[in-house]
PDB file of N, CA and C in Angstrom:
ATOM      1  N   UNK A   1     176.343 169.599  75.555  1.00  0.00           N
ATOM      2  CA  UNK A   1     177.050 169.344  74.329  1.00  0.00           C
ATOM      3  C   UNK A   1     176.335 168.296  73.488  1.00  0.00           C
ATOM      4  N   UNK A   2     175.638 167.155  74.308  1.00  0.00           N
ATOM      5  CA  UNK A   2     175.404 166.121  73.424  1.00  0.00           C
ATOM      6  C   UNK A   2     173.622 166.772  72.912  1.00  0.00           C
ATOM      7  N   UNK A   3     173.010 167.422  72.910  1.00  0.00           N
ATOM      8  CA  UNK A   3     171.788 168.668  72.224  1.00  0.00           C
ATOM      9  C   UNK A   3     172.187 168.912  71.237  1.00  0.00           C
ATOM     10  N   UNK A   4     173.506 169.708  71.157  1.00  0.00           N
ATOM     11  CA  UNK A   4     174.489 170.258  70.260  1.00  0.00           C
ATOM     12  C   UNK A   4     174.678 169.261  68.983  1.00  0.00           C
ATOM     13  N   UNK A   5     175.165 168.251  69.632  1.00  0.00           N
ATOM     14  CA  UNK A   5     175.207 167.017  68.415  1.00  0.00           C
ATOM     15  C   UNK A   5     174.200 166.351  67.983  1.00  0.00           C
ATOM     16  N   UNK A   6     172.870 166.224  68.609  1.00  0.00           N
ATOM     17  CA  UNK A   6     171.902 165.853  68.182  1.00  0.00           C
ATOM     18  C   UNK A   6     171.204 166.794  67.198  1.00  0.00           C
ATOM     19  N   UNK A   7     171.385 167.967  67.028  1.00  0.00           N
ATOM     20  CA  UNK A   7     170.451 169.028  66.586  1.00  0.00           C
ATOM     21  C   UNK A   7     171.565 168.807  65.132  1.00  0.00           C
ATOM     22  N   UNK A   8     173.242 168.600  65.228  1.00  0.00           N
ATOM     23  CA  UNK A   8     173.611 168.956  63.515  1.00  0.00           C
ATOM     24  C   UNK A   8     173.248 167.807  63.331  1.00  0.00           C
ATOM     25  N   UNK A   9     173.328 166.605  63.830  1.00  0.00           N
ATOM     26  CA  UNK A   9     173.126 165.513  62.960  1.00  0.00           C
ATOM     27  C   UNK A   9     171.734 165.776  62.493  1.00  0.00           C
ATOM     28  N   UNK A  10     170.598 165.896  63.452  1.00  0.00           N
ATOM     29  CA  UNK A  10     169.502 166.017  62.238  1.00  0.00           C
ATOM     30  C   UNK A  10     169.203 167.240  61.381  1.00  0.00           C
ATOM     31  N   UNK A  11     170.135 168.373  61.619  1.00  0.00           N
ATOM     32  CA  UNK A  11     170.633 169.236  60.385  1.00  0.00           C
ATOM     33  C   UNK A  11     170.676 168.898  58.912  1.00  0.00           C
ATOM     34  N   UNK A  12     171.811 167.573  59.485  1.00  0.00           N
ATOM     35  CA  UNK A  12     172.789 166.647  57.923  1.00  0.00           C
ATOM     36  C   UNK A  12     171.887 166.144  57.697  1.00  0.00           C
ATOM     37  N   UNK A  13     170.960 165.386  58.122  1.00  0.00           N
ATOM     38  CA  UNK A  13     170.259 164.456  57.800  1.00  0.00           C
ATOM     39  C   UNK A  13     168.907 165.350  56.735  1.00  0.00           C
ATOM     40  N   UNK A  14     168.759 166.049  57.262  1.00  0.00           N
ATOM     41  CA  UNK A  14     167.736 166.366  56.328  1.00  0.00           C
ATOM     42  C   UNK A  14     168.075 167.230  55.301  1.00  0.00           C
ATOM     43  N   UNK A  15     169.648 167.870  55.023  1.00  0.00           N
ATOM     44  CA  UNK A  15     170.400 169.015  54.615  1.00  0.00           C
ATOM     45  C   UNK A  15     170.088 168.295  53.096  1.00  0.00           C
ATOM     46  N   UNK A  16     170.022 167.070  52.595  1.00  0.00           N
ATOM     47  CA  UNK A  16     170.187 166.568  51.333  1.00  0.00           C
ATOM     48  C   UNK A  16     168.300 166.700  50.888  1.00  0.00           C
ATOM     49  N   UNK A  17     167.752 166.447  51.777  1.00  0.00           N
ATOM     50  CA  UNK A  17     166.631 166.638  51.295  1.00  0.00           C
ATOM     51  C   UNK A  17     165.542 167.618  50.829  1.00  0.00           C
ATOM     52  N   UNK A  18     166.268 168.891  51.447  1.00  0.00           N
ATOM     53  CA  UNK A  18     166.341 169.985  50.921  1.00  0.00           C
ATOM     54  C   UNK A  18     166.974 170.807  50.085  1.00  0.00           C
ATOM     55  N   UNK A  19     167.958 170.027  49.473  1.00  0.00           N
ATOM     56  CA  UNK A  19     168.719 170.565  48.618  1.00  0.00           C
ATOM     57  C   UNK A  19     168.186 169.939  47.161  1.00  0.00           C
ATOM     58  N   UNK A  20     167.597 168.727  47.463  1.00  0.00           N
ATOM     59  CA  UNK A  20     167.328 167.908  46.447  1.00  0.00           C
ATOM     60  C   UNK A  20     165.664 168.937  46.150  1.00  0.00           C
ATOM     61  N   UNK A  21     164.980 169.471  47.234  1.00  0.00           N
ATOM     62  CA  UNK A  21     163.884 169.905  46.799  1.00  0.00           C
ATOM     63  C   UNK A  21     163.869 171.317  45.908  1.00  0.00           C
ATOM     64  N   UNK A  22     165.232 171.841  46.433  1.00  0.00           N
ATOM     65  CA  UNK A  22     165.371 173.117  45.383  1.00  0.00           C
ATOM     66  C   UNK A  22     165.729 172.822  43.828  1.00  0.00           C
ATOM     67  N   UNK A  23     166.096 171.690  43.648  1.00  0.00           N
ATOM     68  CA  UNK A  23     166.862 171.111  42.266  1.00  0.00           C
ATOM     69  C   UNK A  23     165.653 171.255  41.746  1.00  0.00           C
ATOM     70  N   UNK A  24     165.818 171.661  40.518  1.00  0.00           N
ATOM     71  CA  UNK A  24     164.558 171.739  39.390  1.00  0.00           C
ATOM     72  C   UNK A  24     164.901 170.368  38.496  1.00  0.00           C
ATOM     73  N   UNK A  25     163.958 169.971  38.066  1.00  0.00           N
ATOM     74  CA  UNK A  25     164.025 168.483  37.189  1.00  0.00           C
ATOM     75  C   UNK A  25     164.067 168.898  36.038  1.00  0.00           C
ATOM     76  N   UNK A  26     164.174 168.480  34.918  1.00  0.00           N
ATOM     77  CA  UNK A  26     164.108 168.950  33.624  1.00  0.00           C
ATOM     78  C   UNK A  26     163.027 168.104  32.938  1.00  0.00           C
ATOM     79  N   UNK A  27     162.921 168.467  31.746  1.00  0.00           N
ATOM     80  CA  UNK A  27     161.756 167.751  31.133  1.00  0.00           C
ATOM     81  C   UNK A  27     162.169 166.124  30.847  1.00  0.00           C
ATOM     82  N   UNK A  28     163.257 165.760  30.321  1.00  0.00           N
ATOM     83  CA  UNK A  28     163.708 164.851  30.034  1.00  0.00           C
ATOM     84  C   UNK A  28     164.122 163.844  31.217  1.00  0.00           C
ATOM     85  N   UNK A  29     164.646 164.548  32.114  1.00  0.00           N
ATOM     86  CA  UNK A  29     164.700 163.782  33.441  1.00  0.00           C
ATOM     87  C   UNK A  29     163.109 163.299  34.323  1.00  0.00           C
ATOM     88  N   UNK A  30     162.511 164.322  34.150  1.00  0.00           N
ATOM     89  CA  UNK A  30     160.712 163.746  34.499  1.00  0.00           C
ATOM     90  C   UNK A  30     160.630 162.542  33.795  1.00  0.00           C
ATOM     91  N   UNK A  31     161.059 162.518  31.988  1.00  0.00           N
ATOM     92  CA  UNK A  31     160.159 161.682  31.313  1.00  0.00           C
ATOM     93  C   UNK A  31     160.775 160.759  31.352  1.00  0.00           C
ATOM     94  N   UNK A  32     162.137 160.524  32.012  1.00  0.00           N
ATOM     95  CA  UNK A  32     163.330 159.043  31.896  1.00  0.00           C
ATOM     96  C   UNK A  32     162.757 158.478  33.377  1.00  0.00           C
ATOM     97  N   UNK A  33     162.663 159.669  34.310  1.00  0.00           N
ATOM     98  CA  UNK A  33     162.702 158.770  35.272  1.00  0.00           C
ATOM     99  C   UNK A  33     161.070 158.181  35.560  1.00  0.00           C
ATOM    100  N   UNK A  34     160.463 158.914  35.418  1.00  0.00           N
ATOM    101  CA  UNK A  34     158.964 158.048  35.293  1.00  0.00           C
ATOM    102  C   UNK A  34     158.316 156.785  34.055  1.00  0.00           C
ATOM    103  N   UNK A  35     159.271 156.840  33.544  1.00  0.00           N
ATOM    104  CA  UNK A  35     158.611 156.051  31.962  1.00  0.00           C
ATOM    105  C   UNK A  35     159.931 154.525  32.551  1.00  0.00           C
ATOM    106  N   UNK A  36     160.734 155.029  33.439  1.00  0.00           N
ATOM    107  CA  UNK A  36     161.729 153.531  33.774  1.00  0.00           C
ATOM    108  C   UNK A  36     160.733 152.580  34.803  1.00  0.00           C
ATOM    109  N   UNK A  37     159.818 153.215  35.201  1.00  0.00           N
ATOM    110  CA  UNK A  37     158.663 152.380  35.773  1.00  0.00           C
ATOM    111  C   UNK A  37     158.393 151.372  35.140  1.00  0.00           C
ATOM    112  N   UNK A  38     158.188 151.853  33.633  1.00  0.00           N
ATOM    113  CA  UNK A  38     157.576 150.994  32.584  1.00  0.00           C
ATOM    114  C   UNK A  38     157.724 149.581  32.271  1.00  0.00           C
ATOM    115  N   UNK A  39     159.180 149.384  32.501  1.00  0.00           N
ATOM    116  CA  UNK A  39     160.212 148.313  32.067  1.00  0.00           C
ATOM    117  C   UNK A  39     159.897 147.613  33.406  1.00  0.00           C
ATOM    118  N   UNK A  40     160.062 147.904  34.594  1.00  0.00           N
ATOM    119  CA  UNK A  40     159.853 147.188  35.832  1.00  0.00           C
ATOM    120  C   UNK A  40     158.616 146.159  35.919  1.00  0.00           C
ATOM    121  N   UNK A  41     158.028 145.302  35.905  1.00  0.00           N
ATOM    122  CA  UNK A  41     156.535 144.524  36.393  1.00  0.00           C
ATOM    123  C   UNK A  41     156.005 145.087  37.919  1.00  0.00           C
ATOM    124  N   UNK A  42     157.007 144.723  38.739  1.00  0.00           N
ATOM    125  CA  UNK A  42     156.769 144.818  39.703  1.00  0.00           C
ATOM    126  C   UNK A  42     156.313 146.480  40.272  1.00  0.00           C
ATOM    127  N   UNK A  43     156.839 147.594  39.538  1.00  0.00           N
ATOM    128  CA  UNK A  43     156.536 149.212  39.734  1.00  0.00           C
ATOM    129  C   UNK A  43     155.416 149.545  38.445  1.00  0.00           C
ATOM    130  N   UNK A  44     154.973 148.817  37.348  1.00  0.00           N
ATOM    131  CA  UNK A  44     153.873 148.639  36.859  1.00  0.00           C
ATOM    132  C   UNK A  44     152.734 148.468  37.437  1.00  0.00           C
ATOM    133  N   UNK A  45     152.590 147.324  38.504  1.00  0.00           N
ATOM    134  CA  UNK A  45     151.785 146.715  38.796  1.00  0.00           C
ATOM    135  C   UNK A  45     151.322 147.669  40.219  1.00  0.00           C
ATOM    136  N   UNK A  46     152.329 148.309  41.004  1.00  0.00           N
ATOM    137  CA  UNK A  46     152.378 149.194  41.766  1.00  0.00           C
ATOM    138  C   UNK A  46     151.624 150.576  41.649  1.00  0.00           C
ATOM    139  N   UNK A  47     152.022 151.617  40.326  1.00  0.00           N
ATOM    140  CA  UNK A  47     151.634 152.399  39.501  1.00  0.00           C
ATOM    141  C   UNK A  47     150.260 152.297  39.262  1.00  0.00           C
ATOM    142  N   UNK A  48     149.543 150.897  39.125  1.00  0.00           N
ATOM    143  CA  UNK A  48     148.530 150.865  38.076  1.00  0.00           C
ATOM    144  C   UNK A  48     147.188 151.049  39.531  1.00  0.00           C
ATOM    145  N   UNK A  49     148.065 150.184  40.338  1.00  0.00           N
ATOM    146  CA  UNK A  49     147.512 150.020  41.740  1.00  0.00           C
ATOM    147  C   UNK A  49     146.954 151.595  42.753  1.00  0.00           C
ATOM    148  N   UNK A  50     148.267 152.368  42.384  1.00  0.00           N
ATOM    149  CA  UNK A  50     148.056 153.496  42.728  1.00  0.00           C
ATOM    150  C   UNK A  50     147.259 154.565  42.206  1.00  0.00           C
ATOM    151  N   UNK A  51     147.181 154.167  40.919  1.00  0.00           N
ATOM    152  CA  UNK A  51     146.793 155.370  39.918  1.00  0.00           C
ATOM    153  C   UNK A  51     145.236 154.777  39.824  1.00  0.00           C
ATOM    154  N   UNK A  52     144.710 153.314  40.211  1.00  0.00           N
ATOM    155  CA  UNK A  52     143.055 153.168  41.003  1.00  0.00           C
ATOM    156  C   UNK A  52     142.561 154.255  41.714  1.00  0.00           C
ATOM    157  N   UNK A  53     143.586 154.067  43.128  1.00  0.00           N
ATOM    158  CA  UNK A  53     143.415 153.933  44.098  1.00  0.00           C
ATOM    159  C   UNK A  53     143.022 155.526  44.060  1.00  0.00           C
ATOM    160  N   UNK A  54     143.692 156.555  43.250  1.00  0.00           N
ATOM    161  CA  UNK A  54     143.831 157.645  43.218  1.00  0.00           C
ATOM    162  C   UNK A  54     142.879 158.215  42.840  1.00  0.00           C
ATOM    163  N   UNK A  55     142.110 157.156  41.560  1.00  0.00           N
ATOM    164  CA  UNK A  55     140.902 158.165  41.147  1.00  0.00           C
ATOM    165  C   UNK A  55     139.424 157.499  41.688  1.00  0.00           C
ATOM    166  N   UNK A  56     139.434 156.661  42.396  1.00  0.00           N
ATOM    167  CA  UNK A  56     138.645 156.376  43.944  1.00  0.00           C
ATOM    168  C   UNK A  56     138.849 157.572  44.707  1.00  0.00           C
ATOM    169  N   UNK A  57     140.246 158.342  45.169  1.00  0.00           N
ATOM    170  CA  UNK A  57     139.822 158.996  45.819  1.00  0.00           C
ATOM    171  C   UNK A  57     138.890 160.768  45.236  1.00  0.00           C
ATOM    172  N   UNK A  58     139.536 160.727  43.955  1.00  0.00           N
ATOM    173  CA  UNK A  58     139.075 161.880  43.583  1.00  0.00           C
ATOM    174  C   UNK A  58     139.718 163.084  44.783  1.00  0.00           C
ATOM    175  N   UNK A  59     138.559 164.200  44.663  1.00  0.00           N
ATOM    176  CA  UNK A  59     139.072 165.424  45.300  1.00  0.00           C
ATOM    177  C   UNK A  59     138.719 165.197  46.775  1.00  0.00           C
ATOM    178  N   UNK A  60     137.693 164.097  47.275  1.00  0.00           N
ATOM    179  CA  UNK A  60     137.171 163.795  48.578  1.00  0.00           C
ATOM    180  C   UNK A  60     138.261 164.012  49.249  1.00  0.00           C
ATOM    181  N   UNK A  61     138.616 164.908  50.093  1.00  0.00           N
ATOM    182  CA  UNK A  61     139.726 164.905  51.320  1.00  0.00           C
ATOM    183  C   UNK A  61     139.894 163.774  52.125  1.00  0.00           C
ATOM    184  N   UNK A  62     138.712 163.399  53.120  1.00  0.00           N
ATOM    185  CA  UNK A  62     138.786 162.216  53.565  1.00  0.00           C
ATOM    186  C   UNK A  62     139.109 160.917  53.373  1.00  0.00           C
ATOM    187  N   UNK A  63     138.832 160.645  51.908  1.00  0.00           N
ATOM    188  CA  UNK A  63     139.344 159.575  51.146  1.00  0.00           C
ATOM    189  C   UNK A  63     140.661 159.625  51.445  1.00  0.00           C
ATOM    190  N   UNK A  64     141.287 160.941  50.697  1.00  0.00           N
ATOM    191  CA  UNK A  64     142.478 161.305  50.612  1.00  0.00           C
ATOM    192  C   UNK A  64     143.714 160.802  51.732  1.00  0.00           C
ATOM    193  N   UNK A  65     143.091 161.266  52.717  1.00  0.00           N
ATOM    194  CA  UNK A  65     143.370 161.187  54.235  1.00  0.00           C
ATOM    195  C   UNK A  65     143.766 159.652  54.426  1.00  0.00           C
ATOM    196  N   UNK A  66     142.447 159.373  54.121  1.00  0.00           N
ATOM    197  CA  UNK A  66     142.694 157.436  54.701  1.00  0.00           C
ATOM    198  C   UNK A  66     143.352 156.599  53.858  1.00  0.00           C
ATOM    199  N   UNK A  67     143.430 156.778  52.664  1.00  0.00           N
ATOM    200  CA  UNK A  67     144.440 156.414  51.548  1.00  0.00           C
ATOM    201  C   UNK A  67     145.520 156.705  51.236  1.00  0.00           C
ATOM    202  N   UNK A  68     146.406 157.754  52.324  1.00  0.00           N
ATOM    203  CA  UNK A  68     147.625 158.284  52.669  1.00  0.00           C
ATOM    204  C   UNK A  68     148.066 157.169  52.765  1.00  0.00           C
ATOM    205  N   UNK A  69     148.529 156.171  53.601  1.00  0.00           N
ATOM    206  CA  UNK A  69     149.715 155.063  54.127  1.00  0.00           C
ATOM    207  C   UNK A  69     149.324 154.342  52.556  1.00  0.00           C
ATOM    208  N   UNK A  70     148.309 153.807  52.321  1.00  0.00           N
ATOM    209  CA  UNK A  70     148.433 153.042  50.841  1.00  0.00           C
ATOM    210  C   UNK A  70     149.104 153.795  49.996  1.00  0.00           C
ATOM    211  N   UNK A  71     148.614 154.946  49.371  1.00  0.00           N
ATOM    212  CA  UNK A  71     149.480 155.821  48.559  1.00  0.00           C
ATOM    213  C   UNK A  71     151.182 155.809  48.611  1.00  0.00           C
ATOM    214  N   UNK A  72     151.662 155.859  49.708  1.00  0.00           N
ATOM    215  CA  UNK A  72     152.710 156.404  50.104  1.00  0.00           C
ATOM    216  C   UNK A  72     153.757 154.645  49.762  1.00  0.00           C
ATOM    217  N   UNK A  73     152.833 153.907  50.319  1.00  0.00           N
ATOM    218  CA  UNK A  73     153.707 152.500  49.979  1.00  0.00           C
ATOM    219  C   UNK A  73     154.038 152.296  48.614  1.00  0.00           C
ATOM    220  N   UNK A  74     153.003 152.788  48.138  1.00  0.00           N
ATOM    221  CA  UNK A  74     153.196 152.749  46.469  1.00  0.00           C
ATOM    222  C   UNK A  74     154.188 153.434  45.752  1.00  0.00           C
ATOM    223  N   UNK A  75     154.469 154.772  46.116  1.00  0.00           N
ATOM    224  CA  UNK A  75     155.474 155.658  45.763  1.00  0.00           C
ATOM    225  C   UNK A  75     156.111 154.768  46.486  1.00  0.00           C
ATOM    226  N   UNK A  76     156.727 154.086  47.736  1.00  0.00           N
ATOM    227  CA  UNK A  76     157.633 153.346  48.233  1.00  0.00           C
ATOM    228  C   UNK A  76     158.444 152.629  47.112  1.00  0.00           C
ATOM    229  N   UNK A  77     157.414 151.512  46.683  1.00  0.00           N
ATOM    230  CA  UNK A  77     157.564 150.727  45.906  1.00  0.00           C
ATOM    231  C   UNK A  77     157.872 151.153  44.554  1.00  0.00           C
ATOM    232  N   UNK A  78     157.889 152.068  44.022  1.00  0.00           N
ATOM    233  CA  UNK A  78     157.948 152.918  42.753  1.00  0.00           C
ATOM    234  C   UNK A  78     159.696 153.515  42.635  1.00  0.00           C
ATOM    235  N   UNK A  79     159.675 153.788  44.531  1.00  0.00           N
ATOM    236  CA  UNK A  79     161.137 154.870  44.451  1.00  0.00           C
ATOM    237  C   UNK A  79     161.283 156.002  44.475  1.00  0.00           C
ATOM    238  N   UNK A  80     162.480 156.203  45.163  1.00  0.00           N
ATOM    239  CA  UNK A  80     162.574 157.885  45.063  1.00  0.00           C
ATOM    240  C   UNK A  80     162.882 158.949  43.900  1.00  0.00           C
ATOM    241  N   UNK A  81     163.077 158.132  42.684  1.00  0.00           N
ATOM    242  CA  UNK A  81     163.429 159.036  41.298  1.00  0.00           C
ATOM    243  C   UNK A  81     162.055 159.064  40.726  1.00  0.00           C
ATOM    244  N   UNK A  82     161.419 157.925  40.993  1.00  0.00           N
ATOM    245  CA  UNK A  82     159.831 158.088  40.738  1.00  0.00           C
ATOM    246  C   UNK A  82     159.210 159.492  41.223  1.00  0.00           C
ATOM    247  N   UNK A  83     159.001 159.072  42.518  1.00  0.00           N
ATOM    248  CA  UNK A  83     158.333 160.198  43.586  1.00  0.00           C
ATOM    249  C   UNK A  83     159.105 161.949  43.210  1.00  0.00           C
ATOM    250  N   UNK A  84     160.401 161.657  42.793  1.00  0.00           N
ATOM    251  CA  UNK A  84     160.688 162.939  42.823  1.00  0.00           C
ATOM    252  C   UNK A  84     160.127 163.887  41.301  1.00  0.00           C
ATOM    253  N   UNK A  85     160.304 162.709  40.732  1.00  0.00           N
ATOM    254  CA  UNK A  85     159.958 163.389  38.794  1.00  0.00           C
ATOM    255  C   UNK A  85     158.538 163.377  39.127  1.00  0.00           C
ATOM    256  N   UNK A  86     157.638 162.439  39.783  1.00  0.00           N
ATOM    257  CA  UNK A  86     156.192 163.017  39.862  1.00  0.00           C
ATOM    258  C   UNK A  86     155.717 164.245  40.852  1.00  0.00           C
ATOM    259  N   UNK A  87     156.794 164.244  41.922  1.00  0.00           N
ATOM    260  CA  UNK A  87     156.415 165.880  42.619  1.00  0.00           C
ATOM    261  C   UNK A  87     157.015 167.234  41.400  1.00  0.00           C
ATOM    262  N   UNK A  88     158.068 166.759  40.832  1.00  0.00           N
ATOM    263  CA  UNK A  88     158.400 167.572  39.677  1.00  0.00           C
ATOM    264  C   UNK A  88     156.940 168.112  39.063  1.00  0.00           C
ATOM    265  N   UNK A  89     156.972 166.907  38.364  1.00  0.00           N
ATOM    266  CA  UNK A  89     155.728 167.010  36.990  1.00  0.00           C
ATOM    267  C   UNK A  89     154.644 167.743  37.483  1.00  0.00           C
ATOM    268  N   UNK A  90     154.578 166.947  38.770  1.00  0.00           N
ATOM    269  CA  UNK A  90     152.969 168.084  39.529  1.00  0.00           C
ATOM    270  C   UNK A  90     153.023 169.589  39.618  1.00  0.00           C
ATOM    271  N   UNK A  91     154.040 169.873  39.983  1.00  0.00           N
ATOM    272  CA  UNK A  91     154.634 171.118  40.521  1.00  0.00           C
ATOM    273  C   UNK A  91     154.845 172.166  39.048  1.00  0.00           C
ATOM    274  N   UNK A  92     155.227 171.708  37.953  1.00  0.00           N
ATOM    275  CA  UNK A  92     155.378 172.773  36.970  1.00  0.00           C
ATOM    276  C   UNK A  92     153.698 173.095  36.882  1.00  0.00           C
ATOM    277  N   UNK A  93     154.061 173.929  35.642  1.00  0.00           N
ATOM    278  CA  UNK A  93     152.572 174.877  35.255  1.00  0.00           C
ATOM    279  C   UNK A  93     152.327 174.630  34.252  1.00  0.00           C
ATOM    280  N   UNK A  94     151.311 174.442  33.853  1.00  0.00           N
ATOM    281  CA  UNK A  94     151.013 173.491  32.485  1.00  0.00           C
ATOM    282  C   UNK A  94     150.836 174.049  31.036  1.00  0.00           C
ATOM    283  N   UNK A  95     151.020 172.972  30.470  1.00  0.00           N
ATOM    284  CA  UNK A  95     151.475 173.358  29.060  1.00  0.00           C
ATOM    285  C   UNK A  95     153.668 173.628  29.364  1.00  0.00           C
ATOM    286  N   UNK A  96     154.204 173.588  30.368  1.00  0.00           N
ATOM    287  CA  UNK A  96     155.573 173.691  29.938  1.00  0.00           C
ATOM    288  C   UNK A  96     155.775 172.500  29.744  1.00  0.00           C
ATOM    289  N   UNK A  97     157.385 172.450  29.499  1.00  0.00           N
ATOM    290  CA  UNK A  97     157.969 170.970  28.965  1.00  0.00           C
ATOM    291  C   UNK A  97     158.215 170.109  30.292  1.00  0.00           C
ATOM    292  N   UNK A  98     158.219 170.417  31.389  1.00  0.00           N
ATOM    293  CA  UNK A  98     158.252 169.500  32.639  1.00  0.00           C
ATOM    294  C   UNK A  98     156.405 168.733  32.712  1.00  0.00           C
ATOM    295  N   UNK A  99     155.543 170.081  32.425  1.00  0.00           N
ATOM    296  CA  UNK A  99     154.258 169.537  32.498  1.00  0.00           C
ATOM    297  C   UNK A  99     153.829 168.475  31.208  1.00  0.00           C
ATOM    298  N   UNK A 100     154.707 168.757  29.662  1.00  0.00           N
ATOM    299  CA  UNK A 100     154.441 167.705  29.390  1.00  0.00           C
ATOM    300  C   UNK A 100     155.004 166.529  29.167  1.00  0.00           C
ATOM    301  N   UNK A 101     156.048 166.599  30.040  1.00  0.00           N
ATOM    302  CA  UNK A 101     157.252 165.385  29.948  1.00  0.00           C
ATOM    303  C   UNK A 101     155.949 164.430  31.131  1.00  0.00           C
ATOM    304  N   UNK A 102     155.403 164.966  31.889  1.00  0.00           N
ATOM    305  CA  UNK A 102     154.804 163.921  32.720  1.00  0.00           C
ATOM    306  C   UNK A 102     153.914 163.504  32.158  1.00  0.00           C
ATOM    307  N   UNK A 103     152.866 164.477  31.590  1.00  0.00           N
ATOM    308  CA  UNK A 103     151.598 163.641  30.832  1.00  0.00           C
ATOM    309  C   UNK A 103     152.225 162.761  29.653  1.00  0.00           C
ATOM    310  N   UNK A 104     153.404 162.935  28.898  1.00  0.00           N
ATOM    311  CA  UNK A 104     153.675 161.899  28.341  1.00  0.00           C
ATOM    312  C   UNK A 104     154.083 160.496  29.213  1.00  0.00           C
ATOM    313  N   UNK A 105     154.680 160.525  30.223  1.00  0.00           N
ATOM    314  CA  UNK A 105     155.064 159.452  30.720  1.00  0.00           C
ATOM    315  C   UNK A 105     153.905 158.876  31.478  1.00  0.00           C
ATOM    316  N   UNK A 106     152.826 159.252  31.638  1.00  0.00           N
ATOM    317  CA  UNK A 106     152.130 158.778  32.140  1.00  0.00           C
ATOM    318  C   UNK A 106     150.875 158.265  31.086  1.00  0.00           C
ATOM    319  N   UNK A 107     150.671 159.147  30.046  1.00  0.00           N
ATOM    320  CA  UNK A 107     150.120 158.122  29.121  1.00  0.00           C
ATOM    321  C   UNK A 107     151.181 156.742  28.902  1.00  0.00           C
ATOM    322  N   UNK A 108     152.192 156.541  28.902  1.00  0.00           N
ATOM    323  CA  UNK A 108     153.548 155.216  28.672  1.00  0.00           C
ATOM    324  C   UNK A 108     152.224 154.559  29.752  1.00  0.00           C
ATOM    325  N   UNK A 109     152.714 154.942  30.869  1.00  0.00           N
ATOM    326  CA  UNK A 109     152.343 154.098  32.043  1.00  0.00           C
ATOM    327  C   UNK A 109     150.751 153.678  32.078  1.00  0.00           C
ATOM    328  N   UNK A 110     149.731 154.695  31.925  1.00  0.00           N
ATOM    329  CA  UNK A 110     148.662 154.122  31.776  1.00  0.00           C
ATOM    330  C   UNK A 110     148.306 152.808  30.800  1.00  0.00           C
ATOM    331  N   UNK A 111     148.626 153.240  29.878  1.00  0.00           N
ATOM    332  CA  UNK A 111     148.717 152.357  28.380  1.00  0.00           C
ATOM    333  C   UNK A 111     149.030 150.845  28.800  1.00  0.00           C
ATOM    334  N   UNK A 112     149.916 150.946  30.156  1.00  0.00           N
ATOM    335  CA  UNK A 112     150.478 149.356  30.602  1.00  0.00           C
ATOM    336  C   UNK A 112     149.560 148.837  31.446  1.00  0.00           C
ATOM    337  N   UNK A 113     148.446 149.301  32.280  1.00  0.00           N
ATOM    338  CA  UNK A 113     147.118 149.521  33.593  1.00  0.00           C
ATOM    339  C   UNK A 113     146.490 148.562  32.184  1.00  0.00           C
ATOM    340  N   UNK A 114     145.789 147.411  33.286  1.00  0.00           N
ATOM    341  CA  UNK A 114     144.376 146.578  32.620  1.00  0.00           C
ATOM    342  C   UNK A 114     143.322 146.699  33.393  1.00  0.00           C
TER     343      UNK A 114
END
């Protein structure tokens, strides 16, 4: 019995995180929730950190690889409305209004990078 209860709880547990991955973002929700970075110092400074770190790695896989745990702290530090409007933004097809709700918010955000 107690298998039984271990298996729904991590059912529930992940039941939201898959529900949240079918939700489609909208354009406006990409561009609110990534451009609220903006206002933050502390998810600025994070962002600007990441978005280095990112084009150091370029397409190199390996880079990629070893710059996983840094990356990931950063989205940490950024948040989960962050992380989700930027798997959004990545994920549309470009030229739509999700694809350019991100390149707008991310010109916001670059514009703040020294």
């Amino acid at each position: 019995m107690s298998k039984f209860y271990a298996a729904l709880v991590t059912a529930l547990l992940f039941a939201p995180a898959v529900h949240a991955a079918d939700a489609k973002m909208s354009a406006a929700d990409i561009k609110k929730s990534l451009e609220a970075a903006a206002s933050d110092p502390a998810k600025v400074t994070a962002y600007c950190a990441m978005s280095k770190k990112m084009d150091e790695v370029g397409d190199d896989e390996k880079k990629a690889e070893a710059a996983g745990d840094e990356i990931d702290g950063y989205f940490k530090t950024l948040g989960n409305d962050f992380e989700n409007a930027w798997d959004a933004g990545q994920d549309a097809a470009d030229g739509t209004p999700e694809a350019n709700a991100m390149d707008a918010a991310m010109t916001t955000l670059d514009a703040k990078c020294k």
